[in-house]
C-alpha atoms as a PDB file:
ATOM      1  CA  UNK A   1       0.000   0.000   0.000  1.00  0.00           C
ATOM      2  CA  UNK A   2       1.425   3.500  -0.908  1.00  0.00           C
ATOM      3  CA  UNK A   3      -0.029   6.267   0.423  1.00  0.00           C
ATOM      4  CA  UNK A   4       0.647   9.872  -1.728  1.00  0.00           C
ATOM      5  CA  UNK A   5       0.524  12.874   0.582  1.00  0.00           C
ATOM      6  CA  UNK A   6       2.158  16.701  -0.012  1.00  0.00           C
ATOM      7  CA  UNK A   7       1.357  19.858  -0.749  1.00  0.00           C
ATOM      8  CA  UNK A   8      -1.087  21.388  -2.576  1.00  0.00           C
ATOM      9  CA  UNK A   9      -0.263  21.481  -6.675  1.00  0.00           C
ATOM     10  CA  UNK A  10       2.734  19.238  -6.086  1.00  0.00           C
ATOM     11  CA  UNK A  11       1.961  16.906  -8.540  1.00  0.00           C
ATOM     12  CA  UNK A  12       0.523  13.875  -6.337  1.00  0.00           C
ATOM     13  CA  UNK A  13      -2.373  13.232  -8.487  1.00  0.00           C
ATOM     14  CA  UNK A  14      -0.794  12.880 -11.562  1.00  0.00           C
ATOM     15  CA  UNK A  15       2.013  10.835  -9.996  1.00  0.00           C
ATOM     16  CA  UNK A  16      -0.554   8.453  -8.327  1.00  0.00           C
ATOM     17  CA  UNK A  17      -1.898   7.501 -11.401  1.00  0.00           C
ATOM     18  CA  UNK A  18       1.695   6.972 -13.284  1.00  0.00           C
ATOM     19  CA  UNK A  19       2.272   4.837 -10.306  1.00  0.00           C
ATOM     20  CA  UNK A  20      -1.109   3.064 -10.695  1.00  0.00           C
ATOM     21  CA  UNK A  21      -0.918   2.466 -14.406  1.00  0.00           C
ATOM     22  CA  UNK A  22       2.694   1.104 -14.108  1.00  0.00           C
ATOM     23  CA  UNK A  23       1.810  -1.577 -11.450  1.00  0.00           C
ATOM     24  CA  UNK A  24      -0.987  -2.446 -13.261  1.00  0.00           C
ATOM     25  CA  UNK A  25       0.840  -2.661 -17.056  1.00  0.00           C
ATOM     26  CA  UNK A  26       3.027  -5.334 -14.615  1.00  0.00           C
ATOM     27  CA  UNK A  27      -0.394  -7.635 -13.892  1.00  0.00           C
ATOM     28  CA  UNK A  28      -0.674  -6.543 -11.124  1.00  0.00           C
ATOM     29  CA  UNK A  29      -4.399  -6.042  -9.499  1.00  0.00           C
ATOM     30  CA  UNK A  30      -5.088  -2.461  -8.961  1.00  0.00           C
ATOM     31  CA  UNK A  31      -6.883   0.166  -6.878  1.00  0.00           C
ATOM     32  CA  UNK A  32      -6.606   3.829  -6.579  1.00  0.00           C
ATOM     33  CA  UNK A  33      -8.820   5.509  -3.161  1.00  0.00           C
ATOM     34  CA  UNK A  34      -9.427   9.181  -4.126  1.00  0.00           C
ATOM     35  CA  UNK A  35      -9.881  10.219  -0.854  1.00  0.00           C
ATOM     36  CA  UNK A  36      -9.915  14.053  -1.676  1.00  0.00           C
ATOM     37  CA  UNK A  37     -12.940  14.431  -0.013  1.00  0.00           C
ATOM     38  CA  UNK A  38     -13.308  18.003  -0.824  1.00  0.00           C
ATOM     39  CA  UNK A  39     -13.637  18.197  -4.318  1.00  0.00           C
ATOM     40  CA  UNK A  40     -10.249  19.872  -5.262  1.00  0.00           C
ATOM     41  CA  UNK A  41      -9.499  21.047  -8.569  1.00  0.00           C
ATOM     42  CA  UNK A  42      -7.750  18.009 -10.234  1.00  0.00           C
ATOM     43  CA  UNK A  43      -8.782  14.407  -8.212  1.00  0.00           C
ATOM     44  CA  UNK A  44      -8.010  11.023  -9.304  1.00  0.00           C
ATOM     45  CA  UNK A  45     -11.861  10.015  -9.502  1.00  0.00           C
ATOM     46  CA  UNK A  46     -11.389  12.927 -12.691  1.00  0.00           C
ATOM     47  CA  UNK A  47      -9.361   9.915 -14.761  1.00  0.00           C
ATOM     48  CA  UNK A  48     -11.824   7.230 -13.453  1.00  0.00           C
ATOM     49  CA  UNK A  49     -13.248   6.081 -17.100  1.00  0.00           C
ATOM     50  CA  UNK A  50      -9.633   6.521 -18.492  1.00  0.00           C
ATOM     51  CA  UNK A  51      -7.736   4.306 -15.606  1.00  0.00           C
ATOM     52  CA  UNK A  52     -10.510   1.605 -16.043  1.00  0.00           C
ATOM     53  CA  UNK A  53      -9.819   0.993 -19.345  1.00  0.00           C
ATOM     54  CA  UNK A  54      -6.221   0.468 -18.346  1.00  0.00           C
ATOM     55  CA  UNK A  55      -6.638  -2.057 -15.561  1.00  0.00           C
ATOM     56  CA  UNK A  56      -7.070   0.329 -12.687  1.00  0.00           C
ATOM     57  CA  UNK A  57      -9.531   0.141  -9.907  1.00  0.00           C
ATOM     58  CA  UNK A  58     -10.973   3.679  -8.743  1.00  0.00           C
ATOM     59  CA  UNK A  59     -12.528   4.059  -5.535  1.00  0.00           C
ATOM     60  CA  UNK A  60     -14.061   7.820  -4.648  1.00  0.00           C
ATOM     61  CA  UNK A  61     -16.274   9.421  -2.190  1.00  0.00           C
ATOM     62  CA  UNK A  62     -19.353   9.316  -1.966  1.00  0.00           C
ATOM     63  CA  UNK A  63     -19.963  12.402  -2.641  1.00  0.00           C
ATOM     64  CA  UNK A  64     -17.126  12.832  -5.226  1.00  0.00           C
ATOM     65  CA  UNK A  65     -17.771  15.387  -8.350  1.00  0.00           C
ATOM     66  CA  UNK A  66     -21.103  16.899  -6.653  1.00  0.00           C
ATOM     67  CA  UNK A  67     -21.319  20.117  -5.476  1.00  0.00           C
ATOM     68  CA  UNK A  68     -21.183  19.308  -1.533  1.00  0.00           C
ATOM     69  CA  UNK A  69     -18.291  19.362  -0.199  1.00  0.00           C
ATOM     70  CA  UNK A  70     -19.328  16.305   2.648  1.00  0.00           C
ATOM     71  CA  UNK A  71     -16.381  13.981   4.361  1.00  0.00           C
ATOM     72  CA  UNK A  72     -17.852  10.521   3.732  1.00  0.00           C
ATOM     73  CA  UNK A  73     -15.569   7.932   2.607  1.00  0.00           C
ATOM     74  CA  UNK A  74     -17.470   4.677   0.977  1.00  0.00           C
ATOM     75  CA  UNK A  75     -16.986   1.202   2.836  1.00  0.00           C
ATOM     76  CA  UNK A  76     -15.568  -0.042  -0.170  1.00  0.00           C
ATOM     77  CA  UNK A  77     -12.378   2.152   0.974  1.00  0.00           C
ATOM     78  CA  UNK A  78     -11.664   0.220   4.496  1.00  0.00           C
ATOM     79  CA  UNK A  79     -12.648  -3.265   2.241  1.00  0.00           C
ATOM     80  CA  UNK A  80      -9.603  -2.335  -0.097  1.00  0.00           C
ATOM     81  CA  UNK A  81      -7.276  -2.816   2.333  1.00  0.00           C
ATOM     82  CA  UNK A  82      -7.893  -5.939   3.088  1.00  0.00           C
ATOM     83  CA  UNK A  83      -8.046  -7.450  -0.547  1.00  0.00           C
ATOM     84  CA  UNK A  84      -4.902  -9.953  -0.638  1.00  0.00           C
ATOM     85  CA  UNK A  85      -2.574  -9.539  -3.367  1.00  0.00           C
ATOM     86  CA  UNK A  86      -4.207  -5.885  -3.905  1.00  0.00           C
ATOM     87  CA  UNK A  87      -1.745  -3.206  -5.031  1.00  0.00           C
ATOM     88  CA  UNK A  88      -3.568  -0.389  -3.270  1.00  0.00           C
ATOM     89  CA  UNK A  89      -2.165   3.123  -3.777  1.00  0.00           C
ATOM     90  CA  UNK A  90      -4.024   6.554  -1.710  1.00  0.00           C
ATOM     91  CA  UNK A  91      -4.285  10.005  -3.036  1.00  0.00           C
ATOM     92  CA  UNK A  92      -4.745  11.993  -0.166  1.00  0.00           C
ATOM     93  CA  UNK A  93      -5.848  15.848  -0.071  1.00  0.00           C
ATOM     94  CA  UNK A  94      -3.241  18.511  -0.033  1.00  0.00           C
ATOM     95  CA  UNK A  95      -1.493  19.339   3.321  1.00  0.00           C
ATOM     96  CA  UNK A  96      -2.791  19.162   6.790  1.00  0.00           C
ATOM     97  CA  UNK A  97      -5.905  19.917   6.316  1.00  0.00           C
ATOM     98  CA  UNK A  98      -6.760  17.947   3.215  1.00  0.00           C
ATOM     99  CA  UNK A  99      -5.274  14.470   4.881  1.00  0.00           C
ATOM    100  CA  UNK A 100      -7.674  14.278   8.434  1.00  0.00           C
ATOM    101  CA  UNK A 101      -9.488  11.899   6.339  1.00  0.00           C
ATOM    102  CA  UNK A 102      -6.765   9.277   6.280  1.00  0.00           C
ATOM    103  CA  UNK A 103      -6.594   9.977  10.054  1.00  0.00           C
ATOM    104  CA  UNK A 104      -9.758   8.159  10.595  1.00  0.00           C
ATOM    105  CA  UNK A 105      -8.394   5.215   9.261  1.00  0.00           C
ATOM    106  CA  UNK A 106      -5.634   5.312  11.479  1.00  0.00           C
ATOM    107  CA  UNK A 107      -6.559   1.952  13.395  1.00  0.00           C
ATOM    108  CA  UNK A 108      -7.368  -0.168   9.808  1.00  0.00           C
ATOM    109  CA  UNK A 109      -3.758   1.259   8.482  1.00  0.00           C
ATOM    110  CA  UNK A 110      -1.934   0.625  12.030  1.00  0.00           C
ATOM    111  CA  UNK A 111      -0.770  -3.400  10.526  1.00  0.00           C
ATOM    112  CA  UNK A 112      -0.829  -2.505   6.720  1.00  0.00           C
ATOM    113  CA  UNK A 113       3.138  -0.919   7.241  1.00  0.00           C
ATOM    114  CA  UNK A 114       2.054   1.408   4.478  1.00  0.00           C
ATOM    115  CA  UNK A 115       4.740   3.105   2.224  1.00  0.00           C
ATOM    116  CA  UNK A 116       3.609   7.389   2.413  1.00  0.00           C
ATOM    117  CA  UNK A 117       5.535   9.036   0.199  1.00  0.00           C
ATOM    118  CA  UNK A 118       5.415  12.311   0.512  1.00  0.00           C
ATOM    119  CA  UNK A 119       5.532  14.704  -3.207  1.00  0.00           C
ATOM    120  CA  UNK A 120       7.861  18.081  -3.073  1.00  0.00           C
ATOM    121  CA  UNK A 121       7.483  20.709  -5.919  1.00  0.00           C
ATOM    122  CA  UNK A 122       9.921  23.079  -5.121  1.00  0.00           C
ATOM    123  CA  UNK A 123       8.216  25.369  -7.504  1.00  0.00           C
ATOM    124  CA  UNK A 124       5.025  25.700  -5.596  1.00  0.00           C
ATOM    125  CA  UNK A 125       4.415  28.340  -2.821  1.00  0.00           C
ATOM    126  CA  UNK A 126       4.986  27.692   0.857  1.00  0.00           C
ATOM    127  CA  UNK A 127       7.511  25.131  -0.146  1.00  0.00           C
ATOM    128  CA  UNK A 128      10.308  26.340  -2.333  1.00  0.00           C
ATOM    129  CA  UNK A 129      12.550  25.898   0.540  1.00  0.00           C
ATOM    130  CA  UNK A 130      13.802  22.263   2.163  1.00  0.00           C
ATOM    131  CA  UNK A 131      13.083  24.199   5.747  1.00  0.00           C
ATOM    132  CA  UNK A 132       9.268  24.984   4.154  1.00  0.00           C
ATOM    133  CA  UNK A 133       8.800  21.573   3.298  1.00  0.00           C
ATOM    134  CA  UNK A 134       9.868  19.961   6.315  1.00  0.00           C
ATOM    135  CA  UNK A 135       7.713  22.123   8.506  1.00  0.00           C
ATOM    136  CA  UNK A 136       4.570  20.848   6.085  1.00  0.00           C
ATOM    137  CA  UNK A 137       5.727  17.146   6.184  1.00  0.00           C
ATOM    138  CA  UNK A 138       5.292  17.603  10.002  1.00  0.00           C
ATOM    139  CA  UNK A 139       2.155  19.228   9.763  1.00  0.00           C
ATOM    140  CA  UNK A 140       0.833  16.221   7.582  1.00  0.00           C
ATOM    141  CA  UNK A 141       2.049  13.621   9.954  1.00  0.00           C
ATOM    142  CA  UNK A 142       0.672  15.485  13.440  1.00  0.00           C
ATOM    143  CA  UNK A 143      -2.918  15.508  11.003  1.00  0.00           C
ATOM    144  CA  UNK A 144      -2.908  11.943   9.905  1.00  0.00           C
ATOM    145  CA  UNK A 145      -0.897  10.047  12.845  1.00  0.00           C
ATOM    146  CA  UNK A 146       1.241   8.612  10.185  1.00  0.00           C
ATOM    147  CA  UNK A 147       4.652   8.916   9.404  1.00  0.00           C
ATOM    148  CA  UNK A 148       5.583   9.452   6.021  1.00  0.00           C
ATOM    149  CA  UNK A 149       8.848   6.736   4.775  1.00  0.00           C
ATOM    150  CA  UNK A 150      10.174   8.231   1.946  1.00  0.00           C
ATOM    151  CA  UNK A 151      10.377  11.175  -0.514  1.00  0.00           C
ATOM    152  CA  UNK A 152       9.871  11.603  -4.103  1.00  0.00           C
ATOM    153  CA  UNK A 153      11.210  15.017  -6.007  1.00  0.00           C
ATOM    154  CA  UNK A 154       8.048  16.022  -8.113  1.00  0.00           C
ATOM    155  CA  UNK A 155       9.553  19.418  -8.655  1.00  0.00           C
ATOM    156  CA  UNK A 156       7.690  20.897 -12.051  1.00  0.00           C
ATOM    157  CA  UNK A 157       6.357  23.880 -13.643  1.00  0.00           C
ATOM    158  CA  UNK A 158       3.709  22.322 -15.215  1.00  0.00           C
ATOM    159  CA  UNK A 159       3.377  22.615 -19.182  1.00  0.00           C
ATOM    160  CA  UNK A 160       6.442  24.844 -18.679  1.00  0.00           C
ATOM    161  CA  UNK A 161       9.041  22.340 -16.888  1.00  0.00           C
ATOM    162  CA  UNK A 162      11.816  21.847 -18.799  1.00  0.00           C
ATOM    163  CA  UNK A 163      14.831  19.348 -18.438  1.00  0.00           C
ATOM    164  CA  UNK A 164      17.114  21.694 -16.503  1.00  0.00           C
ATOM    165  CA  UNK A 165      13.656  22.601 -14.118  1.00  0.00           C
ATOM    166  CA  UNK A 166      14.264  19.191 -12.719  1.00  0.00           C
ATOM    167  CA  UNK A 167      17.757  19.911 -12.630  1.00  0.00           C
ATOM    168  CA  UNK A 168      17.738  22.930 -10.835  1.00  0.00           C
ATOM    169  CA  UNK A 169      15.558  21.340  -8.217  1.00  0.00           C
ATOM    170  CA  UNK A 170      18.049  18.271  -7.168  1.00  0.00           C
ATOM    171  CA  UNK A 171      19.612  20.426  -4.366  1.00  0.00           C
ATOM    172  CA  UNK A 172      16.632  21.142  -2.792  1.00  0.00           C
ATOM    173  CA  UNK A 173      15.103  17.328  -3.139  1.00  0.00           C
ATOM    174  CA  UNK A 174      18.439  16.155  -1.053  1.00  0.00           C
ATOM    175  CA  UNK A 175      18.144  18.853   1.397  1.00  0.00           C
ATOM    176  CA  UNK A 176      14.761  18.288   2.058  1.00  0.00           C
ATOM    177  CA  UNK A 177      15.411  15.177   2.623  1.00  0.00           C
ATOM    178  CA  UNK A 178      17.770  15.408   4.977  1.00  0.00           C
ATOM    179  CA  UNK A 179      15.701  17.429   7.241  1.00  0.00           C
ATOM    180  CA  UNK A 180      13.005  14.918   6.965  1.00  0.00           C
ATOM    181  CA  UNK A 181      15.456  12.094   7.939  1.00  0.00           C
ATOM    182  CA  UNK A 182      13.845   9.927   4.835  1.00  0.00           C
ATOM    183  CA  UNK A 183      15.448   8.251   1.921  1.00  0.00           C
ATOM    184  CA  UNK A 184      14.925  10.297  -1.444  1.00  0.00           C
ATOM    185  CA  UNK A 185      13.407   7.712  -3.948  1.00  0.00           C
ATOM    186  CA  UNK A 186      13.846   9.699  -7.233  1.00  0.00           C
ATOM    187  CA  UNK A 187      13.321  13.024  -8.848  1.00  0.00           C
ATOM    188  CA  UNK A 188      10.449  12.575 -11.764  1.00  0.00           C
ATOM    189  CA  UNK A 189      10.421  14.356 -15.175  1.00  0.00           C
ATOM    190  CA  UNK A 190       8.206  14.822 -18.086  1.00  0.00           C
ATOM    191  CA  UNK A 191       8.370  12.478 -21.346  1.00  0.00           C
ATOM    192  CA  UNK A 192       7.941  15.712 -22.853  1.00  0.00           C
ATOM    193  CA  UNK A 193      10.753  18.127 -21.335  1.00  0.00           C
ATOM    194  CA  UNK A 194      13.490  14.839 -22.204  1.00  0.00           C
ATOM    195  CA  UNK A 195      15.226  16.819 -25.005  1.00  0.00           C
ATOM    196  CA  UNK A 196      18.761  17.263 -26.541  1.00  0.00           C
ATOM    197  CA  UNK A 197      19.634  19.028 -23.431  1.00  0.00           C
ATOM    198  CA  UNK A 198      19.145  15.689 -21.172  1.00  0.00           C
ATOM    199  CA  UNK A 199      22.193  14.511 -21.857  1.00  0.00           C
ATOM    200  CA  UNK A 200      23.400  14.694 -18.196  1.00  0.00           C
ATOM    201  CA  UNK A 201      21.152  11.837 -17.754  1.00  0.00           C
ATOM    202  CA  UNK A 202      23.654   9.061 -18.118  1.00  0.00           C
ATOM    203  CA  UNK A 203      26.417  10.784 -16.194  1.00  0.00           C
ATOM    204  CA  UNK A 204      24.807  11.237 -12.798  1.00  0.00           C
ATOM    205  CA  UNK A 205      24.148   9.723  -9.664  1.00  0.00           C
ATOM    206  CA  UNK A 206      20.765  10.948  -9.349  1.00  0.00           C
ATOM    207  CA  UNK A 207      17.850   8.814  -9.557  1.00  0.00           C
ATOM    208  CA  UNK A 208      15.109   9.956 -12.134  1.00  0.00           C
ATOM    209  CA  UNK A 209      12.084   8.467 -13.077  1.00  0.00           C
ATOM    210  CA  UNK A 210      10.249   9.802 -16.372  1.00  0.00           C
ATOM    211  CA  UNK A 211       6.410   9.913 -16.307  1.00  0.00           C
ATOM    212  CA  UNK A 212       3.329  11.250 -18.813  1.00  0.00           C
ATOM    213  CA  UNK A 213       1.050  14.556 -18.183  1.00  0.00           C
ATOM    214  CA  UNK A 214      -2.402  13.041 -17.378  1.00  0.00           C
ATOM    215  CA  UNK A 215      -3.807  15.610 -14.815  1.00  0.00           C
ATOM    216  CA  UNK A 216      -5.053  18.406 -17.399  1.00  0.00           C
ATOM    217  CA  UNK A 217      -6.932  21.502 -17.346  1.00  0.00           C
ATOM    218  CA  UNK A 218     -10.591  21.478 -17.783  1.00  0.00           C
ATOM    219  CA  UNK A 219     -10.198  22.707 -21.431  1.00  0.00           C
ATOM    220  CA  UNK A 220      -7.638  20.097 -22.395  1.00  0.00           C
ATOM    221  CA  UNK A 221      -8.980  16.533 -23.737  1.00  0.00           C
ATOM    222  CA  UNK A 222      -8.826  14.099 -21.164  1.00  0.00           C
ATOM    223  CA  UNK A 223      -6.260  11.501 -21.922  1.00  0.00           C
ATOM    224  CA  UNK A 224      -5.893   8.159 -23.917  1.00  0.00           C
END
């Protein structure tokens, strides 16, 4: 189980489902729990039709894509858990605030060990610094009664990021880090900012793991 926590517009939603679709391209068996439970801009239960047809299981809340804005998480949620050879992976809400949901499911998570990786974006306010974003990773953890076990550098600037964006953010992933005490997994990057300038690539220690723009804006066409 992998839970996805950070802050707000750091890219967890669109990571959760690269991480989905890639376990489930593997065979494995797949769910994704949206619990954004209220009704954010961009939300996994957005890319439910499109993840089916790709393998993945999408479980919202009840009250997902509506117009209320009511904390009620489905029993299919706690029932996902406990589905054996499951690969279940959790998009939580943004910050604090947005994870008190996965608090109440404190005492079904305590003997799951979950993996929560928590998403930096050095790009987005209130966490451009490593200082920034270990004061919110605390914040999260106090909120949820979870600790998170690992980082993943999700630094972007959306349609903008380019090759050396990711780049520039490398000293602030390992920083972060460090002040978090947590192992980084891997800094992320577009398929589409991998250009002739990527050529550092093969010549550094750093870990990177390229992944596809799924999370678009309303007036894009979702995708395929």
């Amino acid at each position: 189980m992998y839970i996805i926590c950070g802050h707000y517009g750091s890219g967890k939603t669109n990571l959760t489902i690269n991480l989905a679709l890639e376990a489930a391209s593997q065979g494995k068996s797949v769910t994704v729990l949206d619990m954004d439970i209220v009704n954010p801009y961009f939300r996994t239960s957005d890319y439910n039709h499109f993840m089916a047809q790709h393998g993945v299981h999408t479980i919202e809340p009840v009250f997902a894509n509506t117009t209320l804005d009511t904390p009620s998480l489905p029993p299919q949620m706690y029932a996902a858990f406990d589905k054996p050879g499951e690969e279940v992976f959790v998009d939580v809400g943004g910050d604090d605030v947005g994870i008190k949901a996965l608090g109440s499911m404190r005492k079904q998570l305590a003997d799951k060990k979950p993996e929560m990786i928590y998403v930096i974006n050095q790009y987005r306010v209130l966490s451009q610094t490593a200082e920034e974003s270990a004061v919110l990773l605390r914040e999260i953890e106090n909120s949820c009664g979870l600790k998170a076990t690992a980082i993943i550098n999700n630094s972007h600037l959306g349609v903008e990021t380019t090759a050396q964006t990711v780049l520039d953010s490398f000293a602030f992933a390992e920083e972060t880090a460090k002040r978090c005490g947590l192992p980084l997994l891997y800094s992320t990057i577009p398929d589409f900012a991998i250009g002739s300038d990527f050529k550092y690539k093969e010549n550094m220690n750093y870990k990177i793991k390229i992944i596809k723009r799924y999370v678009l804006f309303p007036w894009e066409k979702e995708p395929s």
